[in-house]
Protein backbone atom coordinates (compact mmCIF):
# COMPACT_ATOMS: atom_id res chain seq x y z
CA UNK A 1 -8.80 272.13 175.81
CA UNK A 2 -11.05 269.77 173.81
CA UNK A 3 -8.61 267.58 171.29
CA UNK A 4 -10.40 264.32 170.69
CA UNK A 5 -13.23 264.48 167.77
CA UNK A 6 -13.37 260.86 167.18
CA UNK A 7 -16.24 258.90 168.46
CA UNK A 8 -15.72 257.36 171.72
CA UNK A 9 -14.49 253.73 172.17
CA UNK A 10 -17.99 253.18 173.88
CA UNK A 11 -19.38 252.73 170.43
CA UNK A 12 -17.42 249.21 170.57
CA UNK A 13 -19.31 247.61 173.51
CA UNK A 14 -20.24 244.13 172.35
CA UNK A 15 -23.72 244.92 172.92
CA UNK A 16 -23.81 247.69 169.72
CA UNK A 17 -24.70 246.41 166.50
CA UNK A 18 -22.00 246.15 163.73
CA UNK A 19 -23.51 249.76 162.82
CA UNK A 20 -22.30 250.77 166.27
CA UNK A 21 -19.27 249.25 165.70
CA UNK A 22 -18.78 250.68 162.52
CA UNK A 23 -18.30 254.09 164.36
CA UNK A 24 -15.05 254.05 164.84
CA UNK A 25 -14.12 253.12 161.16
CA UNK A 26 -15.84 256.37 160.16
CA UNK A 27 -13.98 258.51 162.65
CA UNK A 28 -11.44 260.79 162.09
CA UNK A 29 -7.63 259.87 163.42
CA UNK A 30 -6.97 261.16 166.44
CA UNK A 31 -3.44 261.44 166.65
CA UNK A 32 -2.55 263.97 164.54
CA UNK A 33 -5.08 266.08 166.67
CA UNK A 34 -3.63 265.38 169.85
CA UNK A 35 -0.13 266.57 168.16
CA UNK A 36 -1.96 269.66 167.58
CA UNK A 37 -2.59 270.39 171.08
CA UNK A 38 0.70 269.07 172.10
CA UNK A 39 2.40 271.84 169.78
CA UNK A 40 0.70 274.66 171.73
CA UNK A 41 1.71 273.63 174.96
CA UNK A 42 4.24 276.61 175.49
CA UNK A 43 4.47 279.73 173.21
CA UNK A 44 7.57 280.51 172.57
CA UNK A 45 7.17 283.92 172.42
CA UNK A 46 6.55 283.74 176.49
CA UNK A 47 9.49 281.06 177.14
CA UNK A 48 12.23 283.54 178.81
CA UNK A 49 14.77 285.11 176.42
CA UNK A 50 17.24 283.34 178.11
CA UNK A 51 16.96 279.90 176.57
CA UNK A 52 14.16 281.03 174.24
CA UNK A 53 16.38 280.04 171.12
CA UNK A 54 17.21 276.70 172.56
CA UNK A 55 13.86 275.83 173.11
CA UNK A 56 12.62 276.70 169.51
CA UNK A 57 16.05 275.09 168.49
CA UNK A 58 14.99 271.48 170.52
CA UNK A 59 11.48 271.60 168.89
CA UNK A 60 12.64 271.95 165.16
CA UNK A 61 15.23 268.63 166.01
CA UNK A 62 12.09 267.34 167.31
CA UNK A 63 9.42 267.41 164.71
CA UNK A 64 12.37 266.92 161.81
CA UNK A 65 13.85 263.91 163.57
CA UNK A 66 12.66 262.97 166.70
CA UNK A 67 15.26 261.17 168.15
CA UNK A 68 17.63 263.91 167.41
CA UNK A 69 15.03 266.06 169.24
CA UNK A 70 14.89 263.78 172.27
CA UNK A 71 18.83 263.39 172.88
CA UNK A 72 18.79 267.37 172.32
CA UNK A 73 16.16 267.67 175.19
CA UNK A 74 18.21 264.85 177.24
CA UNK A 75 21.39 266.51 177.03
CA UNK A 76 19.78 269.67 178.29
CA UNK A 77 18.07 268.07 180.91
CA UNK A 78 21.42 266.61 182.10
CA UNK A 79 23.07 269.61 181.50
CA UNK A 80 21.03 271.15 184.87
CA UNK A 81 21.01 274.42 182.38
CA UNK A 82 18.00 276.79 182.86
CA UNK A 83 14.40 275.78 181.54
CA UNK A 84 13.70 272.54 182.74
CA UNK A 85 10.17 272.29 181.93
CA UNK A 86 10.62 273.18 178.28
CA UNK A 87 13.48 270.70 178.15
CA UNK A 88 10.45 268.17 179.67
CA UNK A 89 7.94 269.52 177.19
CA UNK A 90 10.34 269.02 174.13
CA UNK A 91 10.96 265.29 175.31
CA UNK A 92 7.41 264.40 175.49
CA UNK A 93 6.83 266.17 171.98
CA UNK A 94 10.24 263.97 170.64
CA UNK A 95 8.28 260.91 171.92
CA UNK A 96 5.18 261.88 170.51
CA UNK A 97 6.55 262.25 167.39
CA UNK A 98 8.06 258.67 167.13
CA UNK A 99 4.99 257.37 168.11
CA UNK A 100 5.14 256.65 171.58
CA UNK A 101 2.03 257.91 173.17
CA UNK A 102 2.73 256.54 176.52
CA UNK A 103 5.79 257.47 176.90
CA UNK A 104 5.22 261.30 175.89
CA UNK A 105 2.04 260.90 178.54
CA UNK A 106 4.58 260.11 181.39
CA UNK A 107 6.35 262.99 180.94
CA UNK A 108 3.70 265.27 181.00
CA UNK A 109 2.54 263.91 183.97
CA UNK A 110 6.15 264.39 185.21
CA UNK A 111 6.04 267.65 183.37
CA UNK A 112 2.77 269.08 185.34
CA UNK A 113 4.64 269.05 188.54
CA UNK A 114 7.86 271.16 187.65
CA UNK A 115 7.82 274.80 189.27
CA UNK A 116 7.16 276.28 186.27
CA UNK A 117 4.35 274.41 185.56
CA UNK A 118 2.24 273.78 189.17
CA UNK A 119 -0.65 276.29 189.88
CA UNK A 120 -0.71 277.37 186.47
CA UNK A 121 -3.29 276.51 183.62
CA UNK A 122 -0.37 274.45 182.13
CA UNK A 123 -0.74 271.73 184.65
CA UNK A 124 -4.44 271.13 184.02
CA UNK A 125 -3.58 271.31 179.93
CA UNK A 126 -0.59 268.92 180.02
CA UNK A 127 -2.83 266.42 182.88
CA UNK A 128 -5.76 266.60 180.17
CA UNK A 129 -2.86 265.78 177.27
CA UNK A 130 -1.29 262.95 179.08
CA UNK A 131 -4.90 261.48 179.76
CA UNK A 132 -5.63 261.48 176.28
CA UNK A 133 -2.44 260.19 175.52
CA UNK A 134 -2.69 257.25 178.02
CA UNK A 135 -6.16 256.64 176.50
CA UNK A 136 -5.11 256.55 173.14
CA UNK A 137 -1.82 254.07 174.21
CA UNK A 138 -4.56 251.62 175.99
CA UNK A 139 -3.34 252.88 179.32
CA UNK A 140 -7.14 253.84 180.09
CA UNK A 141 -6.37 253.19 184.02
CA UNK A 142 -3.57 255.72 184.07
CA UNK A 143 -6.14 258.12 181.16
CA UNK A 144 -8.94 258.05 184.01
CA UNK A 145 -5.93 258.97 186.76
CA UNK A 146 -5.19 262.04 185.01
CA UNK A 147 -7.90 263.37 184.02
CA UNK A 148 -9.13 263.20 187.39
CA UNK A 149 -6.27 265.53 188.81
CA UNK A 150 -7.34 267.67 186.09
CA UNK A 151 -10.65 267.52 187.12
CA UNK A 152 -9.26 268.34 190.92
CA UNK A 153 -7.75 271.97 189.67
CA UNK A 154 -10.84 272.48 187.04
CA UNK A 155 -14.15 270.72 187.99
CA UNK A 156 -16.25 273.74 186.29
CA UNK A 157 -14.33 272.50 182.74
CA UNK A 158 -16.85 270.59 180.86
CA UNK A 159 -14.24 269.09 178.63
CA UNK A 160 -12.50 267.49 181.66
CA UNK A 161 -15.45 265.68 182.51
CA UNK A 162 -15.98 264.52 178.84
CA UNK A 163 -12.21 263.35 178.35
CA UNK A 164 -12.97 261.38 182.02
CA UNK A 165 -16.01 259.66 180.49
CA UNK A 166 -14.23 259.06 177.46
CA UNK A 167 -11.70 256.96 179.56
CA UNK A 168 -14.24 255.03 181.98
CA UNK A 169 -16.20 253.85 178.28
CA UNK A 170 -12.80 251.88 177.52
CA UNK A 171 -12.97 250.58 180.91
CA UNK A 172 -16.41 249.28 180.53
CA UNK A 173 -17.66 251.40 183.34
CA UNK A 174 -20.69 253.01 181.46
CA UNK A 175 -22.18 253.53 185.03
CA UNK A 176 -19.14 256.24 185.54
CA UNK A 177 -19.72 257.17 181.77
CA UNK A 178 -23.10 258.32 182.15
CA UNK A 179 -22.57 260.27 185.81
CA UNK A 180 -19.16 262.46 184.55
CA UNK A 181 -21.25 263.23 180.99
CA UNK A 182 -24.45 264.12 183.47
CA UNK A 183 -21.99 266.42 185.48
CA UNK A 184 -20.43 267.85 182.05
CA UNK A 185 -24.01 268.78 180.80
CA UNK A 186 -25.08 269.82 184.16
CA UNK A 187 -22.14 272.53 182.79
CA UNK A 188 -23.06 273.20 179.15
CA UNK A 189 -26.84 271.52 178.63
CA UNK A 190 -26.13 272.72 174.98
CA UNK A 191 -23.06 270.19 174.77
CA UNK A 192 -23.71 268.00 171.37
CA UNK A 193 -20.29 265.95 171.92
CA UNK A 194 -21.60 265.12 175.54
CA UNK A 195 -25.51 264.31 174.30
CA UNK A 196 -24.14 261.65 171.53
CA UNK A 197 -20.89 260.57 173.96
CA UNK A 198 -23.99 259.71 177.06
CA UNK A 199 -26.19 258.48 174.74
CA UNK A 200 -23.58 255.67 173.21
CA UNK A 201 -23.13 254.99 176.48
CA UNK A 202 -27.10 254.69 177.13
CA UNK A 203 -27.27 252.25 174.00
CA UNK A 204 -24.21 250.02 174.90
CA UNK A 205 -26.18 249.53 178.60
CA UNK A 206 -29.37 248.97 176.77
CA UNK A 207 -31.66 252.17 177.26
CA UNK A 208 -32.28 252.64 174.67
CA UNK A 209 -35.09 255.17 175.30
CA UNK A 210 -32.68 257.29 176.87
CA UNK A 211 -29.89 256.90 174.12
CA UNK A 212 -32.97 258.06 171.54
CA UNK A 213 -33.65 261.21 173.31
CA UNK A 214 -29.86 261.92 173.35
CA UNK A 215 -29.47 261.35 169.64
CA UNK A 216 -32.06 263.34 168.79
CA UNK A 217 -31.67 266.29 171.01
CA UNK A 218 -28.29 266.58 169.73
CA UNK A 219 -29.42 266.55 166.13
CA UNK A 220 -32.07 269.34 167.19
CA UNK A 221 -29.24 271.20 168.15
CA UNK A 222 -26.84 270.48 165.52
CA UNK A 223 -28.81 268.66 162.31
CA UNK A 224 -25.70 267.54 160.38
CA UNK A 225 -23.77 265.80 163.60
CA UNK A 226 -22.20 262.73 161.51
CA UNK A 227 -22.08 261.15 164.94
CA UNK A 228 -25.37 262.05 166.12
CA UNK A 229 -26.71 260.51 163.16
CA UNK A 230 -24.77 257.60 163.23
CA UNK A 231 -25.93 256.87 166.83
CA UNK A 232 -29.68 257.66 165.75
CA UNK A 233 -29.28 255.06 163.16
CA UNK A 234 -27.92 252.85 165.31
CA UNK A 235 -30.71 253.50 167.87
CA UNK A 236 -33.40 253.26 165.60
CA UNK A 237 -31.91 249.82 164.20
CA UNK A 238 -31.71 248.36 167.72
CA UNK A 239 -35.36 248.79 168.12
CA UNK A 240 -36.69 247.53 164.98
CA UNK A 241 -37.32 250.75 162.89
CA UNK A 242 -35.69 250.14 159.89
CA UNK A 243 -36.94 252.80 158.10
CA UNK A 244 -35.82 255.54 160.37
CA UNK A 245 -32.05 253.89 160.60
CA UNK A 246 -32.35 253.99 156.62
CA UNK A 247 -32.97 257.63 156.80
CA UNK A 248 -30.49 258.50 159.17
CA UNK A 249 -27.95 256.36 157.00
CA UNK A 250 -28.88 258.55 153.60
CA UNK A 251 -28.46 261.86 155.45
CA UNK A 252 -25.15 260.91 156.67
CA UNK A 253 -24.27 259.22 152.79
CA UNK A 254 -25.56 263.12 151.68
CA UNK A 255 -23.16 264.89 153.60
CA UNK A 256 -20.33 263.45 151.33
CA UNK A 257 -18.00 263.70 154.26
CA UNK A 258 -15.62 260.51 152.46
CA UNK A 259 -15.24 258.46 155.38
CA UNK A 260 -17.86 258.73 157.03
CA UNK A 261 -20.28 258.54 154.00
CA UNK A 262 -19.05 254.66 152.84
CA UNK A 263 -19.43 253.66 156.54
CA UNK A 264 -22.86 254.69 156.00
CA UNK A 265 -23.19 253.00 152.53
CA UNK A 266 -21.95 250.12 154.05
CA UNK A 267 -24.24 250.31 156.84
CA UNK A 268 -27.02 250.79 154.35
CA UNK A 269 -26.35 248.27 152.06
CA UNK A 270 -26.54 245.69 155.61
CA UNK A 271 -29.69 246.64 156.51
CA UNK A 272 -31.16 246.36 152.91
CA UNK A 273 -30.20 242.74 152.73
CA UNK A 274 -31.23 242.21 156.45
CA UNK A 275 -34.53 243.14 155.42
């Protein structure tokens, strides 16, 4: 389960330009994405009759009022009543929802080892959740942690080795970047996220050779890739070719994708007076 689409915090290595940098302004917020995933966690329809209405009951309290939804889960929890690990799993979406990331990461983590959760796919979802959780709290230690349990129960998971590389960027350890993206590509060769995730990594190391044949076999695959582009750009900046950054830069300002397209004005307008 793939639930980051925002450019990786690789793209802020102090060796990128202010185009690099610029990345992240242009990306789309994460956390309303990662609430996404969090929300399909457990179906209801499949959560036992038995406590089926209390479950549905505890997630209404908490996506109306979290706190009400967390001292619901709590006093279920302490109650030793049936359903433990959807009591967990409404917690961590209760913390979630008042905007505490980290927290709502521990308790998946704690939430991956229940009963009903161990040696099912849940445990690798809700380990790949709490990584990205931890990663987007600044907890990138305890992000690379999980995500390398979840890479223990799924190595042949492409994603897993993506969210992993994700992590070791914010770390600084583009070394450990570039070998998990190698192994996720190894997987799916065809992986655009991965080409323009390895070859950010590439440019904030200084290959930037390597980062240029990243950028622009993702944008053979996929054309429009606002991030592809923007790490073309960037590329093509770092070695002096002004007028391919420039062209990158206009097809990105073409796709009239809001954000995205007055990063790139912005970026534009730099280089003109650079020049």
């Amino acid at each position: 389960m793939r639930l980051f689409v925002c450019f990786p915090q690789v793209c802020l290595g102090q060796n990128l330009s202010p185009l690099g940098r610029g990345l992240l302004a242009a990306a789309v917020l994460c956390l309303p994405l990662l609430w996404s995933g969090v929300a399909r966690g457990f179906d209801p329809a499949e959560v036992p009759e038995d406590f089926r209405a209390t479950f549905v009951n505890c997630l209404s309290k908490a996506q109306a009022d979290p706190v009400a939804g967390r001292d619901y889960a709590r006093q279920w929890l302490d109650s030793g009543y049936a359903g433990m690990a959807y009591a967990q799993f409404c917690m961590a979406i209760s913390a979630f929802r008042a905007g505490e990331p980290e927290q709502a990461a521990d308790m998946l983590v704690a939430l991956s080892g229940f009963d009903r959760v161990r040696g099912t796919p849940d445990e690798v979802e809700f380990l790949a959740l709490a990584g990205e959780l931890f990663d987007s709290a600044g907890r990138y230690d305890a992000a690379v942690g999980a995500h390398s349990r979840a890479l223990d129960l799924a190595p042949g998971d492409p994603g897993h080795w993506i969210n992993r590389a994700l992590a070791r960027a914010s770390l600084g350890d583009f070394e450990g970047t570039i070998a998990d993206l190698d192994r996720a590509l190894g997987l799916d060769p065809g992986s655009v996220e991965a080409l323009v995730f390895r070859g950010s990594a590439y440019r904030a190391v200084g290959e930037l050779d390597r980062a240029t044949d990243d950028a622009l076999q993702a944008l053979l695959l996929e054309p429009d890739n606002l991030p592809g582009l923007w790490l073309a750009a960037d590329v093509a900046r770092a070695e002096g070719d002004a007028a391919s950054a420039r062209s990158f830069l206009q097809r990105i300002i073409a796709s009239e994708v809001a954000g995205w397209r007055d990063q790139a004005e912005a970026a534009l307008q730099d280089l003109n007076t650079l020049e």
